[in-house]
Protein backbone atom coordinates (compact mmCIF):
# COMPACT_ATOMS: atom_id res chain seq x y z
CA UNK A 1 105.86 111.37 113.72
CA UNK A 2 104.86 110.33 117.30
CA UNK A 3 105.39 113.80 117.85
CA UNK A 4 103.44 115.35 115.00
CA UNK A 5 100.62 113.75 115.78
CA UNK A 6 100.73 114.49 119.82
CA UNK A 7 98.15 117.15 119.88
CA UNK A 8 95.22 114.32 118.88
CA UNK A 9 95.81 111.80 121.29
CA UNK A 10 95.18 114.42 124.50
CA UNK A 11 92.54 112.32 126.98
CA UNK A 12 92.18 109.32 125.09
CA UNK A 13 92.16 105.81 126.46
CA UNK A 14 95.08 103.49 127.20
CA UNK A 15 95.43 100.97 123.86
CA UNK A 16 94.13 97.20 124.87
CA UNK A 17 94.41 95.20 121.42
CA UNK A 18 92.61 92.04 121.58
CA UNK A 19 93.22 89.12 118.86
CA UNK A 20 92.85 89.96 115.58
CA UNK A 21 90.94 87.44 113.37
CA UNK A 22 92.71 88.01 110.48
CA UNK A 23 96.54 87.28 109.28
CA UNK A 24 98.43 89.82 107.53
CA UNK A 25 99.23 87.48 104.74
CA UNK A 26 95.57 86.82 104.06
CA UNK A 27 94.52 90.47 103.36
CA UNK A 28 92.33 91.65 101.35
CA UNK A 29 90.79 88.28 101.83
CA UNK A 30 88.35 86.45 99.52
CA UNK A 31 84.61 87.78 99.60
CA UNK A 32 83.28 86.38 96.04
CA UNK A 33 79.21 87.40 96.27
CA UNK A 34 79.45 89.70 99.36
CA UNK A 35 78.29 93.24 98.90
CA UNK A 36 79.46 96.01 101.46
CA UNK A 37 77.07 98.80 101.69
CA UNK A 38 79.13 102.13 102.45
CA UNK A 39 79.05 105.91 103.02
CA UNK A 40 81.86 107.69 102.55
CA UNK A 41 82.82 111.50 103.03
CA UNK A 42 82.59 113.41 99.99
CA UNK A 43 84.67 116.80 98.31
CA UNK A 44 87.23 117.55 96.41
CA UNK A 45 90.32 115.79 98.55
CA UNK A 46 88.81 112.86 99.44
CA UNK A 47 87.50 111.33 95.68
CA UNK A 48 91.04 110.40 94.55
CA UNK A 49 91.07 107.09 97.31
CA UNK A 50 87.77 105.80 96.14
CA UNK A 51 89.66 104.61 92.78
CA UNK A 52 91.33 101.89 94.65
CA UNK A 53 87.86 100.11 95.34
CA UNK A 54 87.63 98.42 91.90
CA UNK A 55 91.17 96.86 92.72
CA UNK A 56 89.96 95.60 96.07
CA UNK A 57 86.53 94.30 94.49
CA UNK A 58 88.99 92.31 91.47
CA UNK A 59 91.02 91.07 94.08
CA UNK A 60 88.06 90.17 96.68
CA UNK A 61 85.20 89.38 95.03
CA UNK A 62 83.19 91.32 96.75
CA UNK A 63 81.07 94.17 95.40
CA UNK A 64 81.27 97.90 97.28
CA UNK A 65 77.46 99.78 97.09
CA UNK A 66 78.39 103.83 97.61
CA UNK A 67 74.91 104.52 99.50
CA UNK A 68 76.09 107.88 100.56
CA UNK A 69 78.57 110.31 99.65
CA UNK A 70 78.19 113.68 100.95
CA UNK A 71 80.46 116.30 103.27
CA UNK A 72 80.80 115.90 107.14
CA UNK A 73 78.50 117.65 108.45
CA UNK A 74 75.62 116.32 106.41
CA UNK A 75 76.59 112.84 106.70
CA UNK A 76 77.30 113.35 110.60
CA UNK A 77 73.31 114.20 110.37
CA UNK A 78 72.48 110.88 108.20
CA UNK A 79 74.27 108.70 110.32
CA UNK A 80 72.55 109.99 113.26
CA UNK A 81 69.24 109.80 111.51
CA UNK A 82 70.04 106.13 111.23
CA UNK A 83 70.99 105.43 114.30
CA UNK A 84 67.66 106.69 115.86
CA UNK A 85 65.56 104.60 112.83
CA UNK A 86 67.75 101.41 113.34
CA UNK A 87 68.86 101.74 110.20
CA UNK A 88 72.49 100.57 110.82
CA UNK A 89 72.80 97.22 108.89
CA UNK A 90 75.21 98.99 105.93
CA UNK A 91 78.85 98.30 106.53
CA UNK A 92 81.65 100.76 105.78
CA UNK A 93 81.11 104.45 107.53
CA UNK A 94 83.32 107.82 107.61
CA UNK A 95 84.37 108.30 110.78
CA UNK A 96 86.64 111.46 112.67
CA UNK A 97 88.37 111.74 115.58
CA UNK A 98 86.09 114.91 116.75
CA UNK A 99 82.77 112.92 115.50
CA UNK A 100 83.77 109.78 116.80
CA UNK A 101 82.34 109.89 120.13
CA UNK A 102 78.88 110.14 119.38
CA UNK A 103 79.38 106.84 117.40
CA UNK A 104 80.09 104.01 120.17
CA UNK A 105 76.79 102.07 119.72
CA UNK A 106 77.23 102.63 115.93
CA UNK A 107 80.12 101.35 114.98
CA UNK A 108 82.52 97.65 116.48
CA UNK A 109 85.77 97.36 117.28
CA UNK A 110 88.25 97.02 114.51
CA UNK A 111 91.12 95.17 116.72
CA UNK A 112 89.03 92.46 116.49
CA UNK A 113 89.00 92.06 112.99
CA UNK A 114 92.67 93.18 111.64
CA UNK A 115 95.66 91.66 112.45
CA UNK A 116 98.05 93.52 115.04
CA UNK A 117 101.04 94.23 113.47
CA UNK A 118 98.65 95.80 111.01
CA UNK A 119 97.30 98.25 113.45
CA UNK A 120 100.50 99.02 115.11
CA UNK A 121 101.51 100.10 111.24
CA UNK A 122 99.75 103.59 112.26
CA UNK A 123 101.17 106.57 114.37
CA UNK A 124 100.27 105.08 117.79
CA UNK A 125 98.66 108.72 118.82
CA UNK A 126 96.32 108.72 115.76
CA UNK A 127 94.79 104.80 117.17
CA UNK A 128 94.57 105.84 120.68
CA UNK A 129 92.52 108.52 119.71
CA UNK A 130 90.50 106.80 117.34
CA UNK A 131 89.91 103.90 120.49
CA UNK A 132 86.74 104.64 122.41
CA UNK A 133 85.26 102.81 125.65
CA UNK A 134 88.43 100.00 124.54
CA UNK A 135 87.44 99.80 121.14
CA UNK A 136 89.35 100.86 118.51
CA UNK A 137 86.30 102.59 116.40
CA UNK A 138 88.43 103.39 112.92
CA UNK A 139 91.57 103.06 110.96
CA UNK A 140 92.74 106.20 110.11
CA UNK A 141 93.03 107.18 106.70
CA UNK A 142 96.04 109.65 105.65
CA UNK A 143 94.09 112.82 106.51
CA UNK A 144 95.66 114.38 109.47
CA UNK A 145 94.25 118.02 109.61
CA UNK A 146 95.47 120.83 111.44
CA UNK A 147 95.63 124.02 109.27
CA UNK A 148 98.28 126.30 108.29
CA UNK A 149 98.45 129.42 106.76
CA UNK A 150 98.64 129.70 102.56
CA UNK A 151 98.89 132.93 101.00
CA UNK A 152 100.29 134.59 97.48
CA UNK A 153 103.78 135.13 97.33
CA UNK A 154 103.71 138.07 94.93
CA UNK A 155 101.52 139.86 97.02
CA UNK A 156 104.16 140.25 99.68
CA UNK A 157 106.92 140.75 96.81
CA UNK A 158 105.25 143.68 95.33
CA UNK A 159 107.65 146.98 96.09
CA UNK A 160 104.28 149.27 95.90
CA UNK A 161 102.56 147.11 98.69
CA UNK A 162 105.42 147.04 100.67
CA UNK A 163 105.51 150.73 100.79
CA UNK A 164 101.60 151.69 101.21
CA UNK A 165 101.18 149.06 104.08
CA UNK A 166 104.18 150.32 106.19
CA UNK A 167 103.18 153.81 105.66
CA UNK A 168 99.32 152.58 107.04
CA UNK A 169 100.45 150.06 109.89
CA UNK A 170 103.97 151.18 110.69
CA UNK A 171 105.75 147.67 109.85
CA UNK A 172 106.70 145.65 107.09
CA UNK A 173 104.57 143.68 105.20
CA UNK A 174 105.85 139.73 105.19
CA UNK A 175 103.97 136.99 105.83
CA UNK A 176 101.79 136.98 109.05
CA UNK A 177 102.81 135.12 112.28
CA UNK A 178 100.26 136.83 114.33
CA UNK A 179 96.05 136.94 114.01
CA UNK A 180 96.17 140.54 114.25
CA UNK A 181 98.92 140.59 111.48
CA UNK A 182 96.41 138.52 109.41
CA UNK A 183 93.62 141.03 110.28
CA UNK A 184 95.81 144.06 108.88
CA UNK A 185 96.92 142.37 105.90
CA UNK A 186 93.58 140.99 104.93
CA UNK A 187 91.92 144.80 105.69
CA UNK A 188 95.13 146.20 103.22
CA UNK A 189 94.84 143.41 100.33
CA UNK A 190 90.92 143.18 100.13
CA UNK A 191 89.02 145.04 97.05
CA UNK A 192 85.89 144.06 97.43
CA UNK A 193 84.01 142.93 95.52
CA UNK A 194 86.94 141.14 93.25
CA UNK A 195 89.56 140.38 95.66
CA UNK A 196 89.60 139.57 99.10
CA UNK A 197 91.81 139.69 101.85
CA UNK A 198 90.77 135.83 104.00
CA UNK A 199 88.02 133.98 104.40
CA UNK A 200 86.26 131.52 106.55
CA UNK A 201 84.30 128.58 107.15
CA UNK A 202 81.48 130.30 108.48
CA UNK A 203 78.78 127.45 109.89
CA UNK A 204 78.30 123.69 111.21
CA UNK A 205 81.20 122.84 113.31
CA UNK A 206 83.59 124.70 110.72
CA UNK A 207 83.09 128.01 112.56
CA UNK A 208 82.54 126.85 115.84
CA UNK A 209 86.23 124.90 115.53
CA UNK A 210 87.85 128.24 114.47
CA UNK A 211 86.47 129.71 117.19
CA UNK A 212 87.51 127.23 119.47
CA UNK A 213 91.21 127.74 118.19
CA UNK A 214 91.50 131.43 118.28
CA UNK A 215 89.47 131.05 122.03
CA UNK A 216 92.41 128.82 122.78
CA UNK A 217 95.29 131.34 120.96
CA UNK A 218 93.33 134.28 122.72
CA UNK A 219 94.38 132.30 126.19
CA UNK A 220 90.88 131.28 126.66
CA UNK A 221 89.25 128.04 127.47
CA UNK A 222 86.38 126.23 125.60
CA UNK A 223 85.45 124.12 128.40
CA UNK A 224 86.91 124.49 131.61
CA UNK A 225 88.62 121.70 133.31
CA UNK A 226 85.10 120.77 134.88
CA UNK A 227 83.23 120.17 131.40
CA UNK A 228 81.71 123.57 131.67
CA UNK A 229 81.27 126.15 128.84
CA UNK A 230 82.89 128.86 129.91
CA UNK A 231 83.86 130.68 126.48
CA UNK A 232 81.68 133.35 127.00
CA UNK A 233 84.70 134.89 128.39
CA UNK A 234 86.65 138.18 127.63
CA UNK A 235 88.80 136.07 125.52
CA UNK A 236 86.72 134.46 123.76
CA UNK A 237 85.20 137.80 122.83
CA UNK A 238 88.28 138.77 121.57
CA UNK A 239 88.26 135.71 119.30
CA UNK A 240 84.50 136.37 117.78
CA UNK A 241 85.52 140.13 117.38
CA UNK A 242 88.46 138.86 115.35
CA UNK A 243 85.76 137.34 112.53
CA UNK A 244 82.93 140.24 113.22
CA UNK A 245 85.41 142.98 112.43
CA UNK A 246 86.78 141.81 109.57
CA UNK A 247 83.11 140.89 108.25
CA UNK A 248 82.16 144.31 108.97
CA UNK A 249 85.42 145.75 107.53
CA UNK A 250 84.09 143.60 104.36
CA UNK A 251 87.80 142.24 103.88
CA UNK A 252 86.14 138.80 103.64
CA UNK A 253 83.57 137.75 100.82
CA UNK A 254 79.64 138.20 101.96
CA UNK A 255 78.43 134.96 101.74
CA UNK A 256 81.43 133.55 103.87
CA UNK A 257 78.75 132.51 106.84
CA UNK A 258 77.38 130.11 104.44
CA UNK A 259 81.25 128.66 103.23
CA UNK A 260 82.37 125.07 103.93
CA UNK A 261 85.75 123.59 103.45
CA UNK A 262 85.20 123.17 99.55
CA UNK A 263 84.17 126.87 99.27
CA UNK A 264 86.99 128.19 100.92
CA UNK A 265 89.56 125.58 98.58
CA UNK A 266 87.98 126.77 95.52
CA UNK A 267 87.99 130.41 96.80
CA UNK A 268 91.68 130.44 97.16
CA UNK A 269 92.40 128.46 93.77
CA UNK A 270 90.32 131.16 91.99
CA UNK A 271 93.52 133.52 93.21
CA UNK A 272 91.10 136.22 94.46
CA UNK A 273 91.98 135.17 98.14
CA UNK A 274 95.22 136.59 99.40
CA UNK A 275 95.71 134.39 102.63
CA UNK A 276 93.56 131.46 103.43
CA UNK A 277 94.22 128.61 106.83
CA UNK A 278 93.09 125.54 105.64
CA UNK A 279 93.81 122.23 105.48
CA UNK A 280 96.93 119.81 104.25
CA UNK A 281 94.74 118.24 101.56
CA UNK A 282 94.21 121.19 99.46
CA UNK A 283 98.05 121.92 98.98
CA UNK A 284 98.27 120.03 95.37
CA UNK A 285 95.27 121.48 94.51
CA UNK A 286 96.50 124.75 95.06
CA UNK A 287 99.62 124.34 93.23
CA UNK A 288 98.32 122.48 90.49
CA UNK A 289 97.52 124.86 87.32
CA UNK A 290 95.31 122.61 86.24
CA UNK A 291 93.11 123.78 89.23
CA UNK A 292 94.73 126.49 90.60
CA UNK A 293 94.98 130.27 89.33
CA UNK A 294 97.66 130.57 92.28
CA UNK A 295 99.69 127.48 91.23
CA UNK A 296 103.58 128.82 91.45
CA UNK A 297 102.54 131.66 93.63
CA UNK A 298 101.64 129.64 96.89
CA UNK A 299 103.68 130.02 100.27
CA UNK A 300 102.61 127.96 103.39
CA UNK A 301 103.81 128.68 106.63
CA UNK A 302 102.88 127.70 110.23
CA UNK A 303 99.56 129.27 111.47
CA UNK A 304 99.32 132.50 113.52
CA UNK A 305 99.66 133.08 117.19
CA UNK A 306 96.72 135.18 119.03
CA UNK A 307 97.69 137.78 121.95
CA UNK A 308 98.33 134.93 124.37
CA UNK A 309 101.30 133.51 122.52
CA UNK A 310 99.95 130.29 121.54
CA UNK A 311 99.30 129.31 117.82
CA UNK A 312 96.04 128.43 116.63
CA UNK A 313 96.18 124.35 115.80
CA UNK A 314 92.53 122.79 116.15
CA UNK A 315 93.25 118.89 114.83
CA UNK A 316 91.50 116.07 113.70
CA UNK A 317 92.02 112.84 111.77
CA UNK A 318 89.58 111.60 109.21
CA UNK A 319 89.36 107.24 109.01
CA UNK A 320 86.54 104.33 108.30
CA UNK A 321 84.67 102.36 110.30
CA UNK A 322 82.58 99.15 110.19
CA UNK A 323 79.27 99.02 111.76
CA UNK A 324 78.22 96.92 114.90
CA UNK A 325 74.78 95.57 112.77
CA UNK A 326 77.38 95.03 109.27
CA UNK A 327 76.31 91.38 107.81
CA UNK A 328 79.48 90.43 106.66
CA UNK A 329 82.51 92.11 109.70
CA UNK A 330 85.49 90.35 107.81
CA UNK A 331 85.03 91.83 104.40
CA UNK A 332 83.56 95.28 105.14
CA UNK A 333 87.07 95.49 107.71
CA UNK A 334 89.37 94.10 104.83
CA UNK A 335 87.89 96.93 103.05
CA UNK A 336 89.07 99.79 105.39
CA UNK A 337 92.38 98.42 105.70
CA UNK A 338 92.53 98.48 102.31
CA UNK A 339 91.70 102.16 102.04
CA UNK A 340 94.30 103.09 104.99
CA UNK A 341 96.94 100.69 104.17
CA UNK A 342 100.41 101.46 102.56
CA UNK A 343 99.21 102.16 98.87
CA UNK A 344 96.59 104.06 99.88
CA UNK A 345 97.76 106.51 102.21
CA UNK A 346 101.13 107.36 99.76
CA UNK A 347 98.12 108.00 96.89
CA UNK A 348 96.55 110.68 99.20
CA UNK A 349 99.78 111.83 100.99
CA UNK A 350 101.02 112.34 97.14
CA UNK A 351 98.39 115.33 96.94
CA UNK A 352 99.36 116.90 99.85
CA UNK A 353 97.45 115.29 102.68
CA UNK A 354 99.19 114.11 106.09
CA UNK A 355 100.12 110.77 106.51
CA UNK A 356 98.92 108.21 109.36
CA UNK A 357 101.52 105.51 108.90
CA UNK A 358 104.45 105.92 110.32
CA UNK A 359 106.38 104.40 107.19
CA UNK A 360 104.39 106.33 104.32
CA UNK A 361 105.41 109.66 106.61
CA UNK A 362 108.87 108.52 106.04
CA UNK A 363 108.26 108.07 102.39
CA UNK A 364 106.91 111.37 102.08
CA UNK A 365 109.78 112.90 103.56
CA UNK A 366 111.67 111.22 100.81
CA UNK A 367 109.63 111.90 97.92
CA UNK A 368 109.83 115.91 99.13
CA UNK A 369 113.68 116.27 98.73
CA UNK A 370 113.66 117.49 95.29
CA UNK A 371 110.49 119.33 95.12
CA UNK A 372 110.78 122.57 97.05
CA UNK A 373 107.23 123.28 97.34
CA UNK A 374 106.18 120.02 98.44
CA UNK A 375 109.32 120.57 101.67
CA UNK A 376 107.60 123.86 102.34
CA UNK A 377 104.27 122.07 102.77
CA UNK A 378 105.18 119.69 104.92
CA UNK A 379 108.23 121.49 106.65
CA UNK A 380 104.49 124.31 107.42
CA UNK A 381 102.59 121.07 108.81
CA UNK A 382 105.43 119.60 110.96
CA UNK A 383 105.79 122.90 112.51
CA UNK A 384 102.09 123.63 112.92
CA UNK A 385 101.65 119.91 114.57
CA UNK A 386 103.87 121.03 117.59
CA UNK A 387 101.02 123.06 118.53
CA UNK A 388 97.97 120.66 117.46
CA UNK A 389 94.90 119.88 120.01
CA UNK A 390 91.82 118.21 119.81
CA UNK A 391 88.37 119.37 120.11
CA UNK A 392 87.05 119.03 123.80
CA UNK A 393 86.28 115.28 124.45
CA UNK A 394 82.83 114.76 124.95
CA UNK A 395 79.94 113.47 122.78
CA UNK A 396 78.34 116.29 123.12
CA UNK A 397 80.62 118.46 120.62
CA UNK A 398 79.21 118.44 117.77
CA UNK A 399 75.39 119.22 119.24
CA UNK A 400 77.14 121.33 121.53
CA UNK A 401 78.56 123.13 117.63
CA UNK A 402 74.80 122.99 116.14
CA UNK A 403 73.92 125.49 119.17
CA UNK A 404 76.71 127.49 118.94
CA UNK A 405 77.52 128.12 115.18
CA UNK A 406 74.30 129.90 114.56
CA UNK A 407 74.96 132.50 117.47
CA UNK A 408 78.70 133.17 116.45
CA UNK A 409 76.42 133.80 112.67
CA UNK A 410 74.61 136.22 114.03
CA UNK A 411 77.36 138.66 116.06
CA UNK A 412 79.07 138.21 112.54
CA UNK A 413 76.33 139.48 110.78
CA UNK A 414 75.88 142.54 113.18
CA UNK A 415 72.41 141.29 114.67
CA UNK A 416 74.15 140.98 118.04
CA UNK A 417 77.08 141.97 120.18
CA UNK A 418 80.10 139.61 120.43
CA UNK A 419 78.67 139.72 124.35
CA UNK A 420 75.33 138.44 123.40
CA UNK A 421 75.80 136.18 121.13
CA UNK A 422 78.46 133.97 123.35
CA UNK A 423 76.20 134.56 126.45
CA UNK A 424 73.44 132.78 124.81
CA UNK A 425 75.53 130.25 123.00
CA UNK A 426 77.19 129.72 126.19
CA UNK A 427 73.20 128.90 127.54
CA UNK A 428 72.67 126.03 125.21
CA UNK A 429 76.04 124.55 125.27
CA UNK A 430 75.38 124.77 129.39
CA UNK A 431 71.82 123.61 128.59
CA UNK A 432 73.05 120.26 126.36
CA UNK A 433 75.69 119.12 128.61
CA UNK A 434 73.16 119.36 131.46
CA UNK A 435 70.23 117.38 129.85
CA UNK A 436 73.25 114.82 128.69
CA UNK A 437 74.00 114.04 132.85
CA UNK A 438 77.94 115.99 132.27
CA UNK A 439 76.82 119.16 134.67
């Protein structure tokens, strides 16, 4: 698991642990007439956790007040909103390892608070990531992302396809291990405006991290080694073409600009997707035919490589946090251990999502022996974590995302060149790190 999780841990600091306030034995703790004001990350894969809060409120006392639950990107925008009111004196916050950095002054450090030989419970990559400036800013909840590839198996089983696509592209059709592969296949399979080949994420900082990943498989750089945007390169036109030309080729739906991570799960449920790269926590969804019209029919498989070699493998980790300004420290903390420890992580590993404990990874091994698409998954993700990195590490990312995503729009959409668009994105990103003291 060290291992699987080695792609997230790239330039963060050196673990110091300080003296944890609490004893194991004593958690969850007894909080009778506390309330902890929270926001939490919303969608799809993340409700199934927020069960467990009644349990801890029986066995604290204490009462949990959902102020916010909405998707990333928005609350990334209301947390920032409160920092600049002063608004910070709720407790519990979503945090993620490619947000966190913009949080320092937001949120305290949870070593304080939670016993040691709780903390050391987690993959040791995942909490050196999630430790900022010394301070371990969240426990990670089991939500590992990297993305690998999903696709219909009877598409690639059908004798007729076979046949038409090696006559068109002069090989055989089998599951893609290469982005231009992917590009073929989705051109072949699409039928607009019923079925479609892909799809993608196609604003916020959904966009701009596929970018980043195929800039990265196309043997580009994002930043270069001195913090400066240099992706306006001939590789990273390469990678925008990839998205423009299958927009234009209309082998991906029309209103995929506007998609987030819920669009694209529901897309590829509704079985009119034929290959989709998404996410770990969507993998019981997809096979589940209670919400899946591709439930039986699912392959996974490690995602592509570009023309460079490498494999695309953009990574993240999703966790909580307790705020600096939080009233009561002790309970809102007892709370986020609650919602990362043992139980909780095997109830959202269960559904497909990665682990962050190194003991509930070993338990999911186990519960995947007799269930053969459940050892596909996760036999996919091991694979695809080999080849996992971070975002670039600076608190300027995500701004650095809101400049970029709407330029990478626009080449999609035809109203400029590939050229154009990452000059000028390539401008503000400049521009940003600049005004921020980095350049």
């Amino acid at each position: 698991m060290n291992r699987l999780l080695s792609g997230v841990s790239a330039g963060a600091l050196v673990l110091a642990f300080g003296a944890g306030t609490a004893l194991a034995g004593d958690l969850p703790g007894k909080f009778e007439g506390v309330t902890v004001d929270v926001k939490l990350i919303g969608g799809q894969q993340y409700e199934k956790l927020y069960e467990r809060i009644p349990e801890w409120e029986k066995a604290t006392g204490a009462k949990v007040n959902i102020l916010t639950k909405k998707n990333g990107f928005d609350i990334d925008k209301e947390l920032k909103s409160d920092i600049a009111s002063g608004s910070t004196n709720w407790c519990v916050g979503w945090n993620h390892s490619s947000f966190a950095p913009q949080y320092t002054g937001l949120y305290t450090d949870l070593s304080k608070l939670l016993p040691k030989e709780e903390i050391d419970a987690f993959v040791p990559s995942t909490i050196q990531a999630a430790t900022i400036d010394g301070k371990l800013m969240m426990l990670p909840r089991a939500q590992f992302d990297v993305s690998a590839l999903y696709y219909q198996k009877s598409l690639y089983e059908n004798a007729d396809n076979k046949t038409k696509f090696k006559a068109k592209y002069g090989y055989d059709l089998v599951p893609p291990d290469t982005w231009k592969e992917v590009a073929d296949q989705a051109e072949f399979f699409a039928n607009p405006p019923n079925f479609y080949g892909t799809q993608f994420a196609g604003k916020e900082e959904a966009i701009n991290g596929r970018f980043y990943e195929m800039v990265v498989a196309e043997g580009g750089e994002y930043l270069d080694k001195d913090g400066k945007p240099v992706f306006n390169s001939e590789a990273g036109i390469r990678a925008l073409d990839w998205f423009v030309n299958l927009y234009k080729a209309k082998a991906v739906p029309a209103g995929t600009t506007n998609y987030l991570w819920d669009d694209l799960g529901q897309g590829f449920a509704s079985g009119t997707v034929a290959i989709n790269l998404d996410w770990p926590g969507w993998a019981g969804f997809f096979n589940d035919p209670k919400s899946s019209k591709v439930a039986g029919n699912v392959g996974v498989k490690v995602a592509p490589k570009g023309s460079s070699g490498k494999r695309t493998g953009w990574s993240g980790f999703h966790g909580f946090s307790v705020t600096e300004n939080c009233p009561n420290k002790e309970a809102a903390a007892s709370l986020v251990w609650w919602l990362t420890n043992e139980d909780s992580q095997k109830l959202e590993a269960a559904a497909g999502p990665l682990p962050t404990r190194t003991a509930v990874w070993d338990w999911d091994l186990k519960q995947a022996e007799n269930d053969p698409y459940k050892k596909e998954v996760l036999a996919a993700f091991q694979e695809e974590a080999k080849h996992a990195f971070a975002v670039p590490q600076t608190p300027e990312w995500i701004e650095i995302s809101n400049a970029v995503y709407p330029e990478l729009q626009a080449a999609i959409l035809g109203d400029k060149t590939s050229k154009q668009a990452l000059d000028e994105a390539a401008a503000k990103a400049t521009q940003i790190l600049e005004d921020a003291g980095k350049l």
